[in-house]
N, C-alpha and C. Protein backbone atom coordinates (compact mmCIF):
# COMPACT_ATOMS: atom_id res chain seq x y z
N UNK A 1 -48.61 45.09 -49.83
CA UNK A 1 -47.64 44.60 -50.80
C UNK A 1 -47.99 45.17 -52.17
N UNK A 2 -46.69 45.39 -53.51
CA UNK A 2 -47.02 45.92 -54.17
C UNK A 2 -46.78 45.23 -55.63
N UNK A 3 -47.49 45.37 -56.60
CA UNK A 3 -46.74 44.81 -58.12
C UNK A 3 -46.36 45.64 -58.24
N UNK A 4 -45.28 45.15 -59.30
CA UNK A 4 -44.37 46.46 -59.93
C UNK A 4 -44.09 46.10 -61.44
N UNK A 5 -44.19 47.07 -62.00
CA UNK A 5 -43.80 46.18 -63.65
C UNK A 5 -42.65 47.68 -64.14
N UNK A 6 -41.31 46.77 -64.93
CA UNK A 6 -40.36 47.76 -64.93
C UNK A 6 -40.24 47.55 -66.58
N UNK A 7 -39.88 48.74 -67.15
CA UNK A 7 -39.50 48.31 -68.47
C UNK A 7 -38.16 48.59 -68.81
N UNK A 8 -37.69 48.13 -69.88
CA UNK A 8 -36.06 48.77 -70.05
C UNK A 8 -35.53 48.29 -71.42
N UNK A 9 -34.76 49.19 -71.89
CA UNK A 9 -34.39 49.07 -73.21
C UNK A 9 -32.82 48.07 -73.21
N UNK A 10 -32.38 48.13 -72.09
CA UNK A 10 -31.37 47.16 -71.64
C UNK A 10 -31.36 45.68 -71.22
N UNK A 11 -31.36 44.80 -72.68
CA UNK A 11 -31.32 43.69 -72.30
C UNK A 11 -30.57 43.30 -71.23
N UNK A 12 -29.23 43.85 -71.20
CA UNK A 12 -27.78 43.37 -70.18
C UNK A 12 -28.55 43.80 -69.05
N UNK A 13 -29.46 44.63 -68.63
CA UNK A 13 -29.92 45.05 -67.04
C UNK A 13 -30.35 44.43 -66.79
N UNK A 14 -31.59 44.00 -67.46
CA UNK A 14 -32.91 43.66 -67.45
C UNK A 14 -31.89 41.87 -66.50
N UNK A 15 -30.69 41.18 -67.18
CA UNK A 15 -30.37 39.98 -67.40
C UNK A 15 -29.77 40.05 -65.96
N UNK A 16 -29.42 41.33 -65.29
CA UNK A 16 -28.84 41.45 -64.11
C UNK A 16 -29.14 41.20 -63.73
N UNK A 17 -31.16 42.09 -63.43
CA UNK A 17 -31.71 41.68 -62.38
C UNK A 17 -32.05 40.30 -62.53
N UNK A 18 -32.45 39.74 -63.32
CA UNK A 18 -33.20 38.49 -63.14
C UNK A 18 -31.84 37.73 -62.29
N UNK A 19 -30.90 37.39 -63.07
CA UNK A 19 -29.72 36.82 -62.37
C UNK A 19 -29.54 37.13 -60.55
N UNK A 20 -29.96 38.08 -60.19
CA UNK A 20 -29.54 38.84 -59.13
C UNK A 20 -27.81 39.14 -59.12
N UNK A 21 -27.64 39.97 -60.54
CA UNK A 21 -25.99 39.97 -60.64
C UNK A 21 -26.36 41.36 -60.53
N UNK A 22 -26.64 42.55 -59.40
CA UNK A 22 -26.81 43.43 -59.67
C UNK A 22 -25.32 44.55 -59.03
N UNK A 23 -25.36 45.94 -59.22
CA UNK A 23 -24.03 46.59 -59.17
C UNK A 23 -24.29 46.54 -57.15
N UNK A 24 -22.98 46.53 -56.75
CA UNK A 24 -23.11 46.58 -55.09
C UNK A 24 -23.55 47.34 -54.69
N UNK A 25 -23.20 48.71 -55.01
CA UNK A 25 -23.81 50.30 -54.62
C UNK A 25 -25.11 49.93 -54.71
N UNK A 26 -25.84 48.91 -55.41
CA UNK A 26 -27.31 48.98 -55.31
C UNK A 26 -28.04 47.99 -54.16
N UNK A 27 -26.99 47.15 -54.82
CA UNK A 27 -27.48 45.52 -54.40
C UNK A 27 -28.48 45.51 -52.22
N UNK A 28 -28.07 46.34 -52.02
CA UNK A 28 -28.52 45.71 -50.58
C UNK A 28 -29.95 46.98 -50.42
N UNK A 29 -30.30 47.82 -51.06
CA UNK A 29 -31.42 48.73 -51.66
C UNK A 29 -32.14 47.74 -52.64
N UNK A 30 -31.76 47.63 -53.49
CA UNK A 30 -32.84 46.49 -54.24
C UNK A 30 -33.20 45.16 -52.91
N UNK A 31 -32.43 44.57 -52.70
CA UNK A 31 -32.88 43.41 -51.58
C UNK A 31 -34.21 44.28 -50.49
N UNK A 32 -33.73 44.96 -50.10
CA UNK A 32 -34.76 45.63 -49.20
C UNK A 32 -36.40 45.64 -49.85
N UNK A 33 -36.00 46.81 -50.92
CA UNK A 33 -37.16 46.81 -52.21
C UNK A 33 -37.97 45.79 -52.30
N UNK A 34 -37.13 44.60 -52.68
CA UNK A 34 -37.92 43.74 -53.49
C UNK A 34 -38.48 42.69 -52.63
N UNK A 35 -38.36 42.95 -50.98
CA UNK A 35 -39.29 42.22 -49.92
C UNK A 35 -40.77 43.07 -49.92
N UNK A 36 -40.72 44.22 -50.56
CA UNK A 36 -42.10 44.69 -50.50
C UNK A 36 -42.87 44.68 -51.67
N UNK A 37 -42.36 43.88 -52.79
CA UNK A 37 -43.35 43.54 -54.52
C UNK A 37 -43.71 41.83 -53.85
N UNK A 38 -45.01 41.87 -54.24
CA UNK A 38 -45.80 41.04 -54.39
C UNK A 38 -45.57 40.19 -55.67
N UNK A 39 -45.45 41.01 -56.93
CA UNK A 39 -45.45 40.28 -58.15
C UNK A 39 -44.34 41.70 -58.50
N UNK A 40 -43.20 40.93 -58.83
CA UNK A 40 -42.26 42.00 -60.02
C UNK A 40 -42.10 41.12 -61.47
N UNK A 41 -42.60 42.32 -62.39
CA UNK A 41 -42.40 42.18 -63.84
C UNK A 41 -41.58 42.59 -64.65
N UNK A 42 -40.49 41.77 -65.19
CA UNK A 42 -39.37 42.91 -66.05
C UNK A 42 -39.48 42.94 -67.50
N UNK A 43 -39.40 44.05 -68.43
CA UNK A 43 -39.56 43.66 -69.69
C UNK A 43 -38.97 44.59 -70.58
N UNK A 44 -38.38 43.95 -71.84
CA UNK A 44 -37.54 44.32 -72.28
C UNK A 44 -38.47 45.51 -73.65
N UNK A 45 -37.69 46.20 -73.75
CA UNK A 45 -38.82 47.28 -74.96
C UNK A 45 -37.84 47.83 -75.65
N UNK A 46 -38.07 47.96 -76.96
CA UNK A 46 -37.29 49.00 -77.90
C UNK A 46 -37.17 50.33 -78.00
N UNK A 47 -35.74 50.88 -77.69
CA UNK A 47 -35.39 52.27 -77.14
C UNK A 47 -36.42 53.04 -77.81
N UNK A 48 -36.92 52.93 -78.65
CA UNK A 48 -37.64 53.91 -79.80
C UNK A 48 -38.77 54.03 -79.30
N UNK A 49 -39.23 53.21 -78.40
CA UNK A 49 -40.91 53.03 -77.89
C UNK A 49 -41.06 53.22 -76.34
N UNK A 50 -39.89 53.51 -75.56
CA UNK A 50 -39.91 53.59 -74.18
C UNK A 50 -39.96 54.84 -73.82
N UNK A 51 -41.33 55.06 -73.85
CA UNK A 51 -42.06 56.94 -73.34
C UNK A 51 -41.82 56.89 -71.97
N UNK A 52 -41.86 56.03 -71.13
CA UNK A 52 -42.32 56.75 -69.68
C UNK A 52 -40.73 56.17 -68.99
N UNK A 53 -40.12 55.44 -69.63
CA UNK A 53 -38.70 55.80 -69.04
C UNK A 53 -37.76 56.92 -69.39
N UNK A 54 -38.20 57.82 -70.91
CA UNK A 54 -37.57 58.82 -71.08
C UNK A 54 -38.30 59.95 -70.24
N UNK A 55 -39.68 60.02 -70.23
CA UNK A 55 -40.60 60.68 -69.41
C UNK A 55 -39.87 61.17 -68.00
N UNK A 56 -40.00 59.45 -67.00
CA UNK A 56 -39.38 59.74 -65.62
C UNK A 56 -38.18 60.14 -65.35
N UNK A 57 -36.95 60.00 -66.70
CA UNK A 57 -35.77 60.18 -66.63
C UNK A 57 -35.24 61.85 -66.23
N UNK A 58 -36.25 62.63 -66.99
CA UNK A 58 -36.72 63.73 -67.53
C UNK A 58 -36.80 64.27 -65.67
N UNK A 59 -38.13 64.00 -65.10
CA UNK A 59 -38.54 64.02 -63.66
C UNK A 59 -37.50 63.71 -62.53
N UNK A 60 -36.66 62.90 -62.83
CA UNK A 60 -36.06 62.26 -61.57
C UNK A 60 -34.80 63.25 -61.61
N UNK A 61 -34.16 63.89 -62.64
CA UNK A 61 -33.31 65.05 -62.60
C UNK A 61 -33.44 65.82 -61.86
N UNK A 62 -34.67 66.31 -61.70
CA UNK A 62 -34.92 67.64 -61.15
C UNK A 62 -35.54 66.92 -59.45
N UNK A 63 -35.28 65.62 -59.02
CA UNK A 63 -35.76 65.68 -57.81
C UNK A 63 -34.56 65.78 -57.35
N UNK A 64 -34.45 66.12 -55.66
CA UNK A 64 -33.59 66.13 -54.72
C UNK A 64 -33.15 64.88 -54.66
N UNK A 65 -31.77 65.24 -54.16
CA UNK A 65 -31.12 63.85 -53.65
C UNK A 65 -31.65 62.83 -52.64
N UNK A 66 -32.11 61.78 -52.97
CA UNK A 66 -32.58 61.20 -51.49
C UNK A 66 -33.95 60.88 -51.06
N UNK A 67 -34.92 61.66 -52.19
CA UNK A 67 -36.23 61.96 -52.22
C UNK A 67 -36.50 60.99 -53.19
N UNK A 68 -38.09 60.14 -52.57
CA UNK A 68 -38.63 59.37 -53.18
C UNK A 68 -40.08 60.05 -54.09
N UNK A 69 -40.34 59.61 -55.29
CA UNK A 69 -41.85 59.76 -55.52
C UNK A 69 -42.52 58.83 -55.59
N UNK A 70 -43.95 58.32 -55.36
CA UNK A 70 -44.44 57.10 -55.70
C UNK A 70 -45.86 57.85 -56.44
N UNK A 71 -46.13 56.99 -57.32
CA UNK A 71 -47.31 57.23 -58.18
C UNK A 71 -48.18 55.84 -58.38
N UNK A 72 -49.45 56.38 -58.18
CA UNK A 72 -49.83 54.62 -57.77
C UNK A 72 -51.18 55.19 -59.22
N UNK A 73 -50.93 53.92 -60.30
CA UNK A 73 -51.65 54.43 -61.05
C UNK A 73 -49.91 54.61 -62.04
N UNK A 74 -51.13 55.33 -63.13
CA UNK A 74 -50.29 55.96 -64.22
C UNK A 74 -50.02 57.53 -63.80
N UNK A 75 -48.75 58.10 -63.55
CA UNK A 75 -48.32 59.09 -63.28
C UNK A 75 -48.78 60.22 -64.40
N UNK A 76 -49.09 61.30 -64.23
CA UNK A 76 -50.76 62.44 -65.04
C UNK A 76 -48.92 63.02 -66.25
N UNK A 77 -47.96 62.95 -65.88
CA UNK A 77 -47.10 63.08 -66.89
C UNK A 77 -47.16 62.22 -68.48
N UNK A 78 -47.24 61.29 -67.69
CA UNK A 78 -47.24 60.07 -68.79
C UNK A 78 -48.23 60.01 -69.71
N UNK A 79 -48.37 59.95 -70.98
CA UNK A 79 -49.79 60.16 -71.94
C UNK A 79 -50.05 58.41 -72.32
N UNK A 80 -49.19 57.85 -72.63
CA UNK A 80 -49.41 56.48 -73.06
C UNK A 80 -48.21 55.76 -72.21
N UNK A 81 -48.79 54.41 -71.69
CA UNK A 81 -47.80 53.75 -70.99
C UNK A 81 -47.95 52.38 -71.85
N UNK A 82 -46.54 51.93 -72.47
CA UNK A 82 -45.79 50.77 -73.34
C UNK A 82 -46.37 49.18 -72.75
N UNK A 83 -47.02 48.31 -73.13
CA UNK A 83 -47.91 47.12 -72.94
C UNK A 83 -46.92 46.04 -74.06
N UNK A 84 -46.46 45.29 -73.49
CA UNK A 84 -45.84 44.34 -74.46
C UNK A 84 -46.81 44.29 -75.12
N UNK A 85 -46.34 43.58 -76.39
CA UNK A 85 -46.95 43.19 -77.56
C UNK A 85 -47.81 43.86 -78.08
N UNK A 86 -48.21 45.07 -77.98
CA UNK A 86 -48.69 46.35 -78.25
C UNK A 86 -47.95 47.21 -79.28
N UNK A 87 -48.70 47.37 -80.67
CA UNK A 87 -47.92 47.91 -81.22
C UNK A 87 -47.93 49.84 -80.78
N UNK A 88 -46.56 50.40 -80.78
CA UNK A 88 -46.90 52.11 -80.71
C UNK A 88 -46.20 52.55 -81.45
N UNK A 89 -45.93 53.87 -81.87
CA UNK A 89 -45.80 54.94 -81.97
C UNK A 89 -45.63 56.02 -81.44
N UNK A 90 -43.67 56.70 -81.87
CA UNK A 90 -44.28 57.99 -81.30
C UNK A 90 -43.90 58.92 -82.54
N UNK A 91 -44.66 59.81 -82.53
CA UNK A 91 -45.22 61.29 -83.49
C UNK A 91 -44.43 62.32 -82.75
């Protein structure tokens, strides 16, 4: 089993998932998903400070359709990964 901690600059998403008001095209893929997190964490972050969702956004373009990656750990792309209440910066 796995934790998962998600971040997102989208309050309205973020409010989906918790609700379980999520889009249908997804909805029965997330259900599946989320029988295999142990602990899921959602959290909300300011567009200005969310590196590793512009990061993976960046990555997931260029994967194939259909193709999963998993990175267990901090993915060697990522230089700093966003910690609530943590103040950052980016330069």
């Amino acid at each position: 089993m796995l934790s998962i901690w998600i971040t997102s600059d989208s309050m309205a998403t973020i409010q989906e998932f918790l609700n379980g008001d999520i889009n249908l095209s997804f909805k029965d893929g997330w259900i599946q998903l989320r029988r295999c997190f142990t602990s899921l964490q959602i959290y909300h972050v300011r567009r200005e400070i969310n590196f590793s969702t512009d990061e993976f956004g960046k990555h997931a373009c260029a994967l194939i359709a259909g193709s999963v990656k998993i990175y267990i750990g901090k993915a060697d792309s990522i230089s700093n990964i966003e910690k609530p209440f943590r103040t950052c910066y980016r330069l």
